[in-house]
N, C-alpha and C. Protein backbone atom coordinates (compact mmCIF):
# COMPACT_ATOMS: atom_id res chain seq x y z
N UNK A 1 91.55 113.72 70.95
CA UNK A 1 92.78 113.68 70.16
C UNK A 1 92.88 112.35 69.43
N UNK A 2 93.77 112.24 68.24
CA UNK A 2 93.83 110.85 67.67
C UNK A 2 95.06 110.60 68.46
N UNK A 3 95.37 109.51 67.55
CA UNK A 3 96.37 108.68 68.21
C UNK A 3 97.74 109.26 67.67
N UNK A 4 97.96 110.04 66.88
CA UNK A 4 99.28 110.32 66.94
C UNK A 4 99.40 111.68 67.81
N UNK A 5 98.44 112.43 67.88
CA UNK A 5 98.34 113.37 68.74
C UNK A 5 98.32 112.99 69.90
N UNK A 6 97.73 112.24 70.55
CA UNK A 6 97.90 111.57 72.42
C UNK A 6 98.69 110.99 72.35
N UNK A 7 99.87 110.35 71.83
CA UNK A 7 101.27 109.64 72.17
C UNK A 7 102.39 110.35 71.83
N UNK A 8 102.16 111.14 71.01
CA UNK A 8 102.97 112.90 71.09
C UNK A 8 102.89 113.37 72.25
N UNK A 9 101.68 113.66 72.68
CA UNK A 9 101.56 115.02 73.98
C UNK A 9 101.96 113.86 75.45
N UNK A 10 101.78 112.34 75.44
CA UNK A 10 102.18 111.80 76.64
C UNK A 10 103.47 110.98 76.52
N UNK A 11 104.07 110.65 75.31
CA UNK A 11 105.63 110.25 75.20
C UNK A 11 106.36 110.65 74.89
N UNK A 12 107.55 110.78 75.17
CA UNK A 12 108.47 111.97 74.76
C UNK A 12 109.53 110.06 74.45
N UNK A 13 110.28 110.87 73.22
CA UNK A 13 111.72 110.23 72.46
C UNK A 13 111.95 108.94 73.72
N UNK A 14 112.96 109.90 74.52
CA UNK A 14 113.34 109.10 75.53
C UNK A 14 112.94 108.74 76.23
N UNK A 15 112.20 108.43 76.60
CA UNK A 15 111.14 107.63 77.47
C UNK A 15 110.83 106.17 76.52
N UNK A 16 109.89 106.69 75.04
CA UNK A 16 110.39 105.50 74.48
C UNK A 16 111.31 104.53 73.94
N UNK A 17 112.36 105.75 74.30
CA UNK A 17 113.68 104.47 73.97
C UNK A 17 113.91 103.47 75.03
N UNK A 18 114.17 104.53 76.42
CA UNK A 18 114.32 103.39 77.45
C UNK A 18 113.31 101.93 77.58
N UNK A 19 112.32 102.61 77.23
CA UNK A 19 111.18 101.74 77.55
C UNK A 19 111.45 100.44 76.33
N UNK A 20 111.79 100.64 75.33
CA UNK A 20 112.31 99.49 74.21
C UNK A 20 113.83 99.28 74.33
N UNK A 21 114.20 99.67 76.05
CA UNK A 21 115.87 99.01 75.58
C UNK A 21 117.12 99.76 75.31
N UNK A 22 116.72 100.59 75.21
CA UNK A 22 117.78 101.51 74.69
C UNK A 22 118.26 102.49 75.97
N UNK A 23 119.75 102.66 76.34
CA UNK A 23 120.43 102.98 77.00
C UNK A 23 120.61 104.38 77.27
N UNK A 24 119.78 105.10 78.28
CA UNK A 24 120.35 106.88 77.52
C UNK A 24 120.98 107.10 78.84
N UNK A 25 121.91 108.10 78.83
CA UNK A 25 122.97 108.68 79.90
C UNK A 25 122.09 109.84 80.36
N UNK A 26 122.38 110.27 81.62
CA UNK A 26 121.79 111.29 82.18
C UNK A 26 121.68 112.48 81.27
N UNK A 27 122.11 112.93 80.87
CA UNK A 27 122.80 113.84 79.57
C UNK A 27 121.83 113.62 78.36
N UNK A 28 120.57 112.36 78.39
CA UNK A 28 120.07 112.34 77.32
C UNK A 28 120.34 111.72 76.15
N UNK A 29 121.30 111.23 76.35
CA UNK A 29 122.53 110.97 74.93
C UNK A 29 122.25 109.50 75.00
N UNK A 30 122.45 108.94 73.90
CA UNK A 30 122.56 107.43 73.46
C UNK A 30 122.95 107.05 72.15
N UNK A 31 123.51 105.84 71.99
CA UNK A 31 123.86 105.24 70.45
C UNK A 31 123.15 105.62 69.88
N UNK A 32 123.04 105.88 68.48
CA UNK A 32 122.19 106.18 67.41
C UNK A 32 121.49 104.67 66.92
N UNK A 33 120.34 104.37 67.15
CA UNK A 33 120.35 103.30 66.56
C UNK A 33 119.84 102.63 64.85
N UNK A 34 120.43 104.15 64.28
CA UNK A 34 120.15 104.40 62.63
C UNK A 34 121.15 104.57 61.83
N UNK A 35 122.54 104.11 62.91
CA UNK A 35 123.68 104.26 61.72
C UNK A 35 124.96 103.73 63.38
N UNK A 36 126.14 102.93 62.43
CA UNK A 36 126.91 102.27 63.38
C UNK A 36 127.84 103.19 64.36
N UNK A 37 127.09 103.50 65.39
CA UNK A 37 127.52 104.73 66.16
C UNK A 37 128.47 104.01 67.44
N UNK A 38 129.75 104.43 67.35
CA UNK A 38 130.61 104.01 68.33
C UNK A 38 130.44 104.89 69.76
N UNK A 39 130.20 105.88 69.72
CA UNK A 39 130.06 106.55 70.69
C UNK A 39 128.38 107.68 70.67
N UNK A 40 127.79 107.65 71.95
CA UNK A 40 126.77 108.23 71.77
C UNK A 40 126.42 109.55 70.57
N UNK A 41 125.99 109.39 70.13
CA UNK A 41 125.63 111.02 69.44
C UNK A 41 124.36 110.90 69.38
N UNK A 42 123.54 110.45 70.01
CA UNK A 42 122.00 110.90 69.41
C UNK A 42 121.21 111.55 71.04
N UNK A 43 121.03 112.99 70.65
CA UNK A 43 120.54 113.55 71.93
C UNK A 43 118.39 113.43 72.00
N UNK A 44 118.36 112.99 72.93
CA UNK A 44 116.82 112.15 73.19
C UNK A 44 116.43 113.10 73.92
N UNK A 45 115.12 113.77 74.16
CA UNK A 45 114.25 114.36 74.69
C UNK A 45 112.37 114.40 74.36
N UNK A 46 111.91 115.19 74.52
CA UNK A 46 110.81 114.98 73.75
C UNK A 46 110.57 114.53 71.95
N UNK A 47 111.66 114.95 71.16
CA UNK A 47 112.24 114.64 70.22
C UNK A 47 113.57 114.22 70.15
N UNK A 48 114.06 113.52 68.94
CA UNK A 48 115.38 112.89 68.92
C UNK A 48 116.24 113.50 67.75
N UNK A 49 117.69 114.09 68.26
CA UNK A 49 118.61 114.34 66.85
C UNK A 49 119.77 113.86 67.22
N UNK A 50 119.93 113.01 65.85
CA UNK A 50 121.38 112.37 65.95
C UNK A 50 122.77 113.70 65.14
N UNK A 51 123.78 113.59 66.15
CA UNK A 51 125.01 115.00 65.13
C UNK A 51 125.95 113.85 64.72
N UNK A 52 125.52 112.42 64.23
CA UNK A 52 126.52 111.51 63.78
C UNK A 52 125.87 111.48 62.17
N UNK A 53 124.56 111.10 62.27
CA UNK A 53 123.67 110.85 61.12
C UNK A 53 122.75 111.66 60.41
N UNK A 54 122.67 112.78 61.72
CA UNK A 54 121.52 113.67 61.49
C UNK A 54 120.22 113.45 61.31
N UNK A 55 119.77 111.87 61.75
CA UNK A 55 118.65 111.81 62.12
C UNK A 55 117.75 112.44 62.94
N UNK A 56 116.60 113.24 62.37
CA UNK A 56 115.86 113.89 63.70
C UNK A 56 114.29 113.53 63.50
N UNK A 57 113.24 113.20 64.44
CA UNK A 57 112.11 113.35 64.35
C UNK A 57 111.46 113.74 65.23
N UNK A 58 110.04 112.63 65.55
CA UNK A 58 109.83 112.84 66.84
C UNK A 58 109.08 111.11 67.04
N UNK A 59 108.68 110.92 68.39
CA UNK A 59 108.51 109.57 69.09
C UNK A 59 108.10 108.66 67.79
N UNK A 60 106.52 109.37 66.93
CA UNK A 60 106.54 108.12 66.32
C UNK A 60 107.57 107.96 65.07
N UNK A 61 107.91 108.55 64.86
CA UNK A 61 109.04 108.24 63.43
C UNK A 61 110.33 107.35 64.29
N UNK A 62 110.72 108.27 65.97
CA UNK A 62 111.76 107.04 66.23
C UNK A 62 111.53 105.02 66.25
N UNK A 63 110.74 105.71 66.37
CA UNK A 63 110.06 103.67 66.72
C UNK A 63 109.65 103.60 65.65
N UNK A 64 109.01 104.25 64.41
CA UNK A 64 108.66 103.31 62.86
C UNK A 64 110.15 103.19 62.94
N UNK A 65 111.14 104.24 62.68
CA UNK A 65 112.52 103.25 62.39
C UNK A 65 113.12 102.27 63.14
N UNK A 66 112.65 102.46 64.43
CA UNK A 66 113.59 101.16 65.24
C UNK A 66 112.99 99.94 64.77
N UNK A 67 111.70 99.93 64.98
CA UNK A 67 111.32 99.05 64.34
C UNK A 67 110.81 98.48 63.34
N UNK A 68 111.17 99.39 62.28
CA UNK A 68 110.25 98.71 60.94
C UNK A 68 109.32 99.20 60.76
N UNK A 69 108.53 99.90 60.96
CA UNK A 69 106.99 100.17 61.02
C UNK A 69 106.47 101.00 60.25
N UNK A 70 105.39 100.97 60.05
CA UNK A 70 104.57 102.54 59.10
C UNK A 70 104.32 103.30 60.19
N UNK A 71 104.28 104.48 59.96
CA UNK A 71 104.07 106.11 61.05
C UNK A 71 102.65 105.11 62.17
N UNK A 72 101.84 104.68 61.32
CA UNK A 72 100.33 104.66 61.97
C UNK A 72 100.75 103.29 62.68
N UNK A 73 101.37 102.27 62.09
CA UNK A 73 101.88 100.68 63.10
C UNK A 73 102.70 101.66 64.31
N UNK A 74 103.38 102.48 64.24
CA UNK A 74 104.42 102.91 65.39
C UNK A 74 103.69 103.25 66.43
N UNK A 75 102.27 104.83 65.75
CA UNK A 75 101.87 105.38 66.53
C UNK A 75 100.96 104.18 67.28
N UNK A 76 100.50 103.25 67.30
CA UNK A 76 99.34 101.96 67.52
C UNK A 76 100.10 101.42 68.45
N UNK A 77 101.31 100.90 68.42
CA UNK A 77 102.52 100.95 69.04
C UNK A 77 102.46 101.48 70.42
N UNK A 78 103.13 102.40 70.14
CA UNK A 78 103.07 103.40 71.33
C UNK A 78 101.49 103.50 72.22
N UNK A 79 101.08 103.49 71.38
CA UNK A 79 99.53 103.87 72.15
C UNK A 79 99.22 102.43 73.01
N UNK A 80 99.18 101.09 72.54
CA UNK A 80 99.34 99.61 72.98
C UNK A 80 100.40 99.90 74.47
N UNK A 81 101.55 100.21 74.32
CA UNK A 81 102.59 99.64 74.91
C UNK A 81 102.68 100.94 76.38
N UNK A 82 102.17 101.89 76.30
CA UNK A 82 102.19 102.67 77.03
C UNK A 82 100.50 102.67 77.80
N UNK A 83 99.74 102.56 77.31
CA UNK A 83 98.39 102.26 77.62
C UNK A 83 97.41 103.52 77.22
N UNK A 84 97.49 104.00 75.92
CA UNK A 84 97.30 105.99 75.92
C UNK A 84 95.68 105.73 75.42
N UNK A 85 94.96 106.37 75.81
CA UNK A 85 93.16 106.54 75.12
C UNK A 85 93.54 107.75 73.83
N UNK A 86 93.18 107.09 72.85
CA UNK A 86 92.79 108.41 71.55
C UNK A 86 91.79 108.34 71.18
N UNK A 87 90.98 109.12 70.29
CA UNK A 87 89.81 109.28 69.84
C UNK A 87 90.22 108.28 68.26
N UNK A 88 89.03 107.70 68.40
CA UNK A 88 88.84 106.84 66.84
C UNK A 88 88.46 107.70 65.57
N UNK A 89 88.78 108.03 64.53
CA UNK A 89 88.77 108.84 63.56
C UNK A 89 87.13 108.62 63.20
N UNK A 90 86.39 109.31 62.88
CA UNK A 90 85.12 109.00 62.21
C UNK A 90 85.01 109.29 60.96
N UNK A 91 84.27 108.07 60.29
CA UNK A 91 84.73 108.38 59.06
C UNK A 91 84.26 109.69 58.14
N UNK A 92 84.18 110.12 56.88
CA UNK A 92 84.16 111.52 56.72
C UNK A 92 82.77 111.57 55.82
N UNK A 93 81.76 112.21 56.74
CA UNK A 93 80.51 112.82 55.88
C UNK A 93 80.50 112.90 54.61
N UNK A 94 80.48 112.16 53.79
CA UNK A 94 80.31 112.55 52.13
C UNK A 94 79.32 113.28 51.35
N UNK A 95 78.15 113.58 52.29
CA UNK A 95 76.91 114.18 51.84
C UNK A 95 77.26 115.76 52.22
N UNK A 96 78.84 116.17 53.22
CA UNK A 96 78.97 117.73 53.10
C UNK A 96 79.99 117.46 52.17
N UNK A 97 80.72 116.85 51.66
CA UNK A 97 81.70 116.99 50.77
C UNK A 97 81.32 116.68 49.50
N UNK A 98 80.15 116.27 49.37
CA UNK A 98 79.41 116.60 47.99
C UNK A 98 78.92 118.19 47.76
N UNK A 99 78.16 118.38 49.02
CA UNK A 99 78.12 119.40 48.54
C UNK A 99 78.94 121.29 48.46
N UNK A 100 80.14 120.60 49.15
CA UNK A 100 81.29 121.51 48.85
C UNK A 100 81.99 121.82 47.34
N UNK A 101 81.81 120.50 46.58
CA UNK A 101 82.42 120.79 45.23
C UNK A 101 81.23 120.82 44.47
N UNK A 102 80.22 121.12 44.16
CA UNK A 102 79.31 120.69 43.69
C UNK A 102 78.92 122.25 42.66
N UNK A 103 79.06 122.86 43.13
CA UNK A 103 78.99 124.20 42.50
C UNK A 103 80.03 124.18 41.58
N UNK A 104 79.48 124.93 40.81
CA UNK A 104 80.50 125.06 38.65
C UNK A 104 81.74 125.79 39.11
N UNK A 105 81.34 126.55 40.17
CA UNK A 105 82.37 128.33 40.11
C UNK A 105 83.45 127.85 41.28
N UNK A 106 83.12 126.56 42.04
CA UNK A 106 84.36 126.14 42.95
C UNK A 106 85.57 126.05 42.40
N UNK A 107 85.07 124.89 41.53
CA UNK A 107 86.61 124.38 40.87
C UNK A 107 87.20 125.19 40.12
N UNK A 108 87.21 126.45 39.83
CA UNK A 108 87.71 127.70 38.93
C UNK A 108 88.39 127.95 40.06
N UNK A 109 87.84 128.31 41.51
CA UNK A 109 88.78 129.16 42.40
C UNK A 109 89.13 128.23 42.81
N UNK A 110 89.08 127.02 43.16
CA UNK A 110 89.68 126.09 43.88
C UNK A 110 91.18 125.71 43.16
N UNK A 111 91.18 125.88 41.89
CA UNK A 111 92.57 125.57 41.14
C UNK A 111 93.58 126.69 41.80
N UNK A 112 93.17 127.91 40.98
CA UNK A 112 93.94 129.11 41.48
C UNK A 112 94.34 128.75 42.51
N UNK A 113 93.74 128.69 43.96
CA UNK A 113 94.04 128.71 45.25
C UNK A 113 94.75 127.73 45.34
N UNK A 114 94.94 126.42 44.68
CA UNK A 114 95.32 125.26 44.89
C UNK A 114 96.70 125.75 44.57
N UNK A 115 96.82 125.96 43.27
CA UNK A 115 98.43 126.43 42.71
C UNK A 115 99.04 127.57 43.65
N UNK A 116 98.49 128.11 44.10
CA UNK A 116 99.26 129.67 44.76
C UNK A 116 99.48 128.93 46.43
N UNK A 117 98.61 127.97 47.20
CA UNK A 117 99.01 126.79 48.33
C UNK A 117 100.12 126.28 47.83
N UNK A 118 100.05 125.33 47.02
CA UNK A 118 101.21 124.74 46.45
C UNK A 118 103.05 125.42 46.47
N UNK A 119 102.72 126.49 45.68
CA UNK A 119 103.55 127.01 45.05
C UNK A 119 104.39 128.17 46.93
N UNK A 120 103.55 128.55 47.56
CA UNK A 120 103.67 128.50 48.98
C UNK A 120 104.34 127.31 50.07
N UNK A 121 103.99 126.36 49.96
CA UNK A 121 104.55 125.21 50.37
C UNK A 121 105.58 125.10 50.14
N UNK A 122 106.14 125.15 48.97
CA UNK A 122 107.38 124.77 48.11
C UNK A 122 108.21 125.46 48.80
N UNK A 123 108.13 126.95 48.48
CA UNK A 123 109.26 127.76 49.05
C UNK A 123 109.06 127.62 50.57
N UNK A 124 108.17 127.71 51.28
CA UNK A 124 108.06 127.66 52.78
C UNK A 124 109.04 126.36 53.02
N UNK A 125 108.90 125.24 51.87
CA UNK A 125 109.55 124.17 52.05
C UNK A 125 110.88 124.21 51.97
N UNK A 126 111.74 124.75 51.04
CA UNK A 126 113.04 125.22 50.58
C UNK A 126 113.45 126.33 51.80
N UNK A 127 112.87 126.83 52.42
CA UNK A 127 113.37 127.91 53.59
C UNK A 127 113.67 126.78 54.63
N UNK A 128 112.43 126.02 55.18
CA UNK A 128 112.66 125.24 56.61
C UNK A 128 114.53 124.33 56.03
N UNK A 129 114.54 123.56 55.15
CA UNK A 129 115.31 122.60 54.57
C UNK A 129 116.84 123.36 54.92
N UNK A 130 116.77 124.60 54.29
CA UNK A 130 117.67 125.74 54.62
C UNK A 130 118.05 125.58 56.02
N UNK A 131 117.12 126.09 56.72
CA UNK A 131 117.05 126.57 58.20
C UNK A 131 117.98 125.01 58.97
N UNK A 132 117.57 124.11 58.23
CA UNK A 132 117.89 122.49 59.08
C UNK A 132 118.94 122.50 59.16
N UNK A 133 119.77 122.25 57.99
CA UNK A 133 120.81 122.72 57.76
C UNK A 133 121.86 123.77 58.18
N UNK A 134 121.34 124.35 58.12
CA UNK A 134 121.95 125.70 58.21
C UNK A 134 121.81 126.36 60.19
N UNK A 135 121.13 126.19 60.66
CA UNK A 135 121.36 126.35 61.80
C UNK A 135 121.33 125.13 63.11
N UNK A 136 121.60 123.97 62.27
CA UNK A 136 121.64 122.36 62.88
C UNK A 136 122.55 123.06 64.53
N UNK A 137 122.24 122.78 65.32
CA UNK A 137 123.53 122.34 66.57
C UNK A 137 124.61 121.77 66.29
N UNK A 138 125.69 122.72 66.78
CA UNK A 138 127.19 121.75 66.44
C UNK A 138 127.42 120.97 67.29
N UNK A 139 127.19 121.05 68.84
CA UNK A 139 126.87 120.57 70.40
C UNK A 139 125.85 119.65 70.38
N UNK A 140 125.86 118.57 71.33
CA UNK A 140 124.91 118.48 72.03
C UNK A 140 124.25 119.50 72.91
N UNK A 141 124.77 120.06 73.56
CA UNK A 141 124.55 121.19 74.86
C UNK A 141 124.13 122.36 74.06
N UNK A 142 124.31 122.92 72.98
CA UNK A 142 124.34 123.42 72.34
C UNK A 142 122.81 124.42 72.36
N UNK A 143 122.17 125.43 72.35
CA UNK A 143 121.06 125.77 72.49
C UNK A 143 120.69 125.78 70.76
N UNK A 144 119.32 125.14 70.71
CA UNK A 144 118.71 124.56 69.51
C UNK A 144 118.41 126.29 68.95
N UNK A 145 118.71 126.89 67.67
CA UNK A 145 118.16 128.09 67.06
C UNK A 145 116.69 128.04 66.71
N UNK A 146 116.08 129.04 66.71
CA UNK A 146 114.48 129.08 66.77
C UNK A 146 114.15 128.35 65.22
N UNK A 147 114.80 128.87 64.61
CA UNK A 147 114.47 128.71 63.16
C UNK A 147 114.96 127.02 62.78
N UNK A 148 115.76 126.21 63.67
CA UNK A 148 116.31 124.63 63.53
C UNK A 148 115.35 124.05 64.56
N UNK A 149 114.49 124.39 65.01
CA UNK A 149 112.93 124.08 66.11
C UNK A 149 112.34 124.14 64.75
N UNK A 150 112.14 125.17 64.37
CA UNK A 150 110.79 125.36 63.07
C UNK A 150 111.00 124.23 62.57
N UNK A 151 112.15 124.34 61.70
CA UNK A 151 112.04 123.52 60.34
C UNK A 151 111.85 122.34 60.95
N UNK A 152 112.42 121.42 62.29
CA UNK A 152 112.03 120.60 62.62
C UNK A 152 110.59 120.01 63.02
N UNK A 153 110.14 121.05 63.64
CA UNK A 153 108.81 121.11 63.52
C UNK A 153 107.31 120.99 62.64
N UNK A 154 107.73 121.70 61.58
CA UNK A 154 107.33 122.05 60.07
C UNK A 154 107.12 121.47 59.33
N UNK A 155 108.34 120.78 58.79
CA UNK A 155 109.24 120.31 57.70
C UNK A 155 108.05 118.93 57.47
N UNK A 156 107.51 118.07 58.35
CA UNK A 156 106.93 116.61 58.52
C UNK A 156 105.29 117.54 57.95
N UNK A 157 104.83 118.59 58.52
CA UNK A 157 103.37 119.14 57.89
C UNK A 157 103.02 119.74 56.83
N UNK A 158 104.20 120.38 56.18
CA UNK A 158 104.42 120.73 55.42
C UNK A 158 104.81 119.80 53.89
N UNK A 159 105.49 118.62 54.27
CA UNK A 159 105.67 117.67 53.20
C UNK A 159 103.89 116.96 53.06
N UNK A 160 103.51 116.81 54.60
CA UNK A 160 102.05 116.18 54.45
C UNK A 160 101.29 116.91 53.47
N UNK A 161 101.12 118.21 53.68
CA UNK A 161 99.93 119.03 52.89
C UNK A 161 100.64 118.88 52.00
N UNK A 162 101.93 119.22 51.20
CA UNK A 162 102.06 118.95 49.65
C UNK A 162 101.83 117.88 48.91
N UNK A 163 101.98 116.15 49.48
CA UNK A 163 101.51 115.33 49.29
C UNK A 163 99.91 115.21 48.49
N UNK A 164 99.14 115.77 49.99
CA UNK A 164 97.82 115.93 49.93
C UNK A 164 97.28 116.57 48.63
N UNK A 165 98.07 117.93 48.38
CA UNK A 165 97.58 118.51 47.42
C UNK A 165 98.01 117.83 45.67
N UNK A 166 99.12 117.25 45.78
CA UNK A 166 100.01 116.52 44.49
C UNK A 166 99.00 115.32 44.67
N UNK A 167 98.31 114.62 45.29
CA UNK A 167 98.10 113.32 44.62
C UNK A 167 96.80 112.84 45.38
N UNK A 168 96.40 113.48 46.08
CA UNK A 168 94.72 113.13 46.61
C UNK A 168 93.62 113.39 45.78
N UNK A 169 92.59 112.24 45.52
CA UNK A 169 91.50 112.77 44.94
C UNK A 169 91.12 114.49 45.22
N UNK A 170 90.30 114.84 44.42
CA UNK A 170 89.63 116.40 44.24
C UNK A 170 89.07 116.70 45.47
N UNK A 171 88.44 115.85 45.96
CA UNK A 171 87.14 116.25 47.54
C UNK A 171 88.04 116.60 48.12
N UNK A 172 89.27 115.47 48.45
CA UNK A 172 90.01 115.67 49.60
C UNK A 172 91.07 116.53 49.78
N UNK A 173 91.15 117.11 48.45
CA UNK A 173 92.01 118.33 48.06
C UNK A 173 91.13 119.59 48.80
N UNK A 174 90.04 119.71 48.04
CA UNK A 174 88.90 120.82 48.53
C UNK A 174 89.25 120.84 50.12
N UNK A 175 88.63 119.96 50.55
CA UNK A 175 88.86 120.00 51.99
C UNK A 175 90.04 120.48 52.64
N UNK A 176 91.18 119.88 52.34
CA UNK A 176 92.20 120.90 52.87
C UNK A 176 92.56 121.81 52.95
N UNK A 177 91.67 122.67 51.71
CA UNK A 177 92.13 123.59 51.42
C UNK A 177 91.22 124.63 52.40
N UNK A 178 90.27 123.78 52.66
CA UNK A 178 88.77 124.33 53.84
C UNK A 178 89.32 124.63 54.70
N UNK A 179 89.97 123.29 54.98
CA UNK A 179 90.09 123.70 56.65
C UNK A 179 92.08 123.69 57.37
N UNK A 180 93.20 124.11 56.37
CA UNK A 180 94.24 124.52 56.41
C UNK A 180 94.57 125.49 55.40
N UNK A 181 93.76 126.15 54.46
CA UNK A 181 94.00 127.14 53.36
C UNK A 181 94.51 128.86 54.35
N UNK A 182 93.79 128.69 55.37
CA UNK A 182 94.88 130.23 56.02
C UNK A 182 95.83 129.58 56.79
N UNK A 183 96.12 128.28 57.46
CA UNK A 183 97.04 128.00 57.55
C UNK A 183 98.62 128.26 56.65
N UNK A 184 97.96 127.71 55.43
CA UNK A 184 99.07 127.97 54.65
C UNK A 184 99.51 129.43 53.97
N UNK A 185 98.32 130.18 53.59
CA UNK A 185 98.61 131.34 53.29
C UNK A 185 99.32 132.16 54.37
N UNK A 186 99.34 131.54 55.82
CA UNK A 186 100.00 132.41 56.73
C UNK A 186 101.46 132.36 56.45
N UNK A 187 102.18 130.99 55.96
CA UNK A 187 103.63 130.82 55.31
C UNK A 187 103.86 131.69 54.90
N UNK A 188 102.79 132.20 53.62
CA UNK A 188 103.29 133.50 53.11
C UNK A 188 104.28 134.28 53.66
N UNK A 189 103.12 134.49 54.64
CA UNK A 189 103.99 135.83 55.39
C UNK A 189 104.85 135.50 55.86
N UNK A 190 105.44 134.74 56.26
CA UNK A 190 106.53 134.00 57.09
C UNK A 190 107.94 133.93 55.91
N UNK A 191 107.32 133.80 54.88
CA UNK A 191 108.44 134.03 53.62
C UNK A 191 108.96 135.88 54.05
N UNK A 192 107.94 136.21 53.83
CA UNK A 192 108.54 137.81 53.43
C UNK A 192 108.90 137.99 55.04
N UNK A 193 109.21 137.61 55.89
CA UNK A 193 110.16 138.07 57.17
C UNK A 193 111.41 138.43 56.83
N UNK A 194 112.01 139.23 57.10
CA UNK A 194 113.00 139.75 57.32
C UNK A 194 113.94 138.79 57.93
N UNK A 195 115.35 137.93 57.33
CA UNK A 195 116.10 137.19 58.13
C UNK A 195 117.02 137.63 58.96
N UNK A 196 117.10 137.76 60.27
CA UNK A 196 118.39 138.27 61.19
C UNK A 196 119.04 137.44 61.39
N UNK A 197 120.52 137.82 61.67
CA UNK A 197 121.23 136.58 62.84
C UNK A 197 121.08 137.50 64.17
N UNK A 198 121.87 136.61 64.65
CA UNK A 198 121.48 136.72 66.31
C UNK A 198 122.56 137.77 66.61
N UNK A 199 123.56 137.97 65.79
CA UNK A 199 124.02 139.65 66.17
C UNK A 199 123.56 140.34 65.31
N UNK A 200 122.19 140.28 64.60
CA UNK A 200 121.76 141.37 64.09
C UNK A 200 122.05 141.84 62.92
N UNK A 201 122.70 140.83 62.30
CA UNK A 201 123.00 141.06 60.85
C UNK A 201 122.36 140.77 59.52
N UNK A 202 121.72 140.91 58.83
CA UNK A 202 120.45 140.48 57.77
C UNK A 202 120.91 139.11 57.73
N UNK A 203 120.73 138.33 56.78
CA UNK A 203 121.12 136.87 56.00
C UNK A 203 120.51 136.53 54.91
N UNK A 204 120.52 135.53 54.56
CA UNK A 204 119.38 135.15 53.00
C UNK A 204 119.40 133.94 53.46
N UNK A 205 118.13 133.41 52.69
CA UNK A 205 117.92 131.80 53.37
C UNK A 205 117.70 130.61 52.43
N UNK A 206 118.21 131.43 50.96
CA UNK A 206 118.12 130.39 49.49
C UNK A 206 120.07 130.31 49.19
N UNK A 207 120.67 130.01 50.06
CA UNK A 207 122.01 129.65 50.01
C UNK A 207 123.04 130.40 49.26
N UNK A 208 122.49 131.96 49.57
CA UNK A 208 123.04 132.91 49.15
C UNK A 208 123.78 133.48 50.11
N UNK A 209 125.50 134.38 49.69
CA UNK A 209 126.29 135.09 50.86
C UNK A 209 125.02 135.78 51.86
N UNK A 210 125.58 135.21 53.19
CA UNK A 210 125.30 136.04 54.28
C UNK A 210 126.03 137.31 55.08
């Protein structure tokens, strides 16, 4: 595993808060420390959501913000301060990624596919954003809706791969598209689901009457 993957799967939110100081009540709950919170509102578990600020992430985004940091200083962080083993990234074969684009007839399908990923993302993106919103916890206690898990979940991989695809050299475009292209086409399908509520009533999820 790398390093943001092994300080994910062995630190959870609260654990690193206590461990930097921060006060949580049995209950999970603590000051927000991303906006001037008089009374607890930020519920800590393996992930963190504030119902004062609506801050939510997970371990390493809480500590780049507590402390200042870039995602990769946080996750280094965590990995230092807890004592975690990750695998060192190796760097990336260029002699198969030459010869992945190298053919005339790639970059013809590689566009297409690129725009129809893209254009997938977007709306997959505009649904989760929905979902955040829209089925946030009013409670702490509150049981989290499947679809306010997703987008929380999502929402951080989903901005990554659009990134990737908007502004990375060509190779490294190709490549993603190698090795997350049915990833993303699976969104697809995840668009055309059918929206229920939980008594069973249809909904729409582009901020249209439900």
């Amino acid at each position: 595993m790398n390093v943001y993957e092994a300080v994910k799967n062995i630190v959870t939110t609260r654990q690193a808060a206590e461990y930097y100081g921060i006060k949580v009540t049995g209950r999970g709950m603590a000051h927000c420390p991303f906006h001037h919170d008089r009374h607890p509102s930020m519920k800590l578990d393996q992930r963190f959501h504030c119902f004062g600020c609506q801050a939510d992430r997970d371990v390493i985004d809480f500590v780049a913000g507590y402390f200042n940091l870039s995602v990769r200083e946080a996750a280094m962080k965590l990995a230092d301060d807890f004592g975690i083993r990750y695998e060192k990234q190796r760097p990336p074969d260029r002699g198969k990624r030459k010869k992945k684009v190298k053919a005339a007839s790639l970059e013809q399908n590689y566009k297409k596919l690129e725009r129809q990923c893209f254009s997938i993302l977007g709306q997959y993106r505009e649904h989760l954003l929905f979902w955040k919103k829209q089925y946030a916890p009013e409670e702490p206690d509150a049981d989290w809706n499947p679809r306010f898990c997703e987008a929380l979940d999502r929402i951080p991989r989903v901005e990554y791969l659009m990134d990737i695809l908007l502004c990375a050299p060509l190779e490294e475009r190709v490549e993603l598209l190698l090795s997350a292209g049915k990833e993303i086409l699976g969104y697809a399908g995840r668009l055309q689901e059918p929206e229920t509520g939980t008594a069973g009533s249809s909904e729409t999820v582009a901020g249209r009457d439900r």
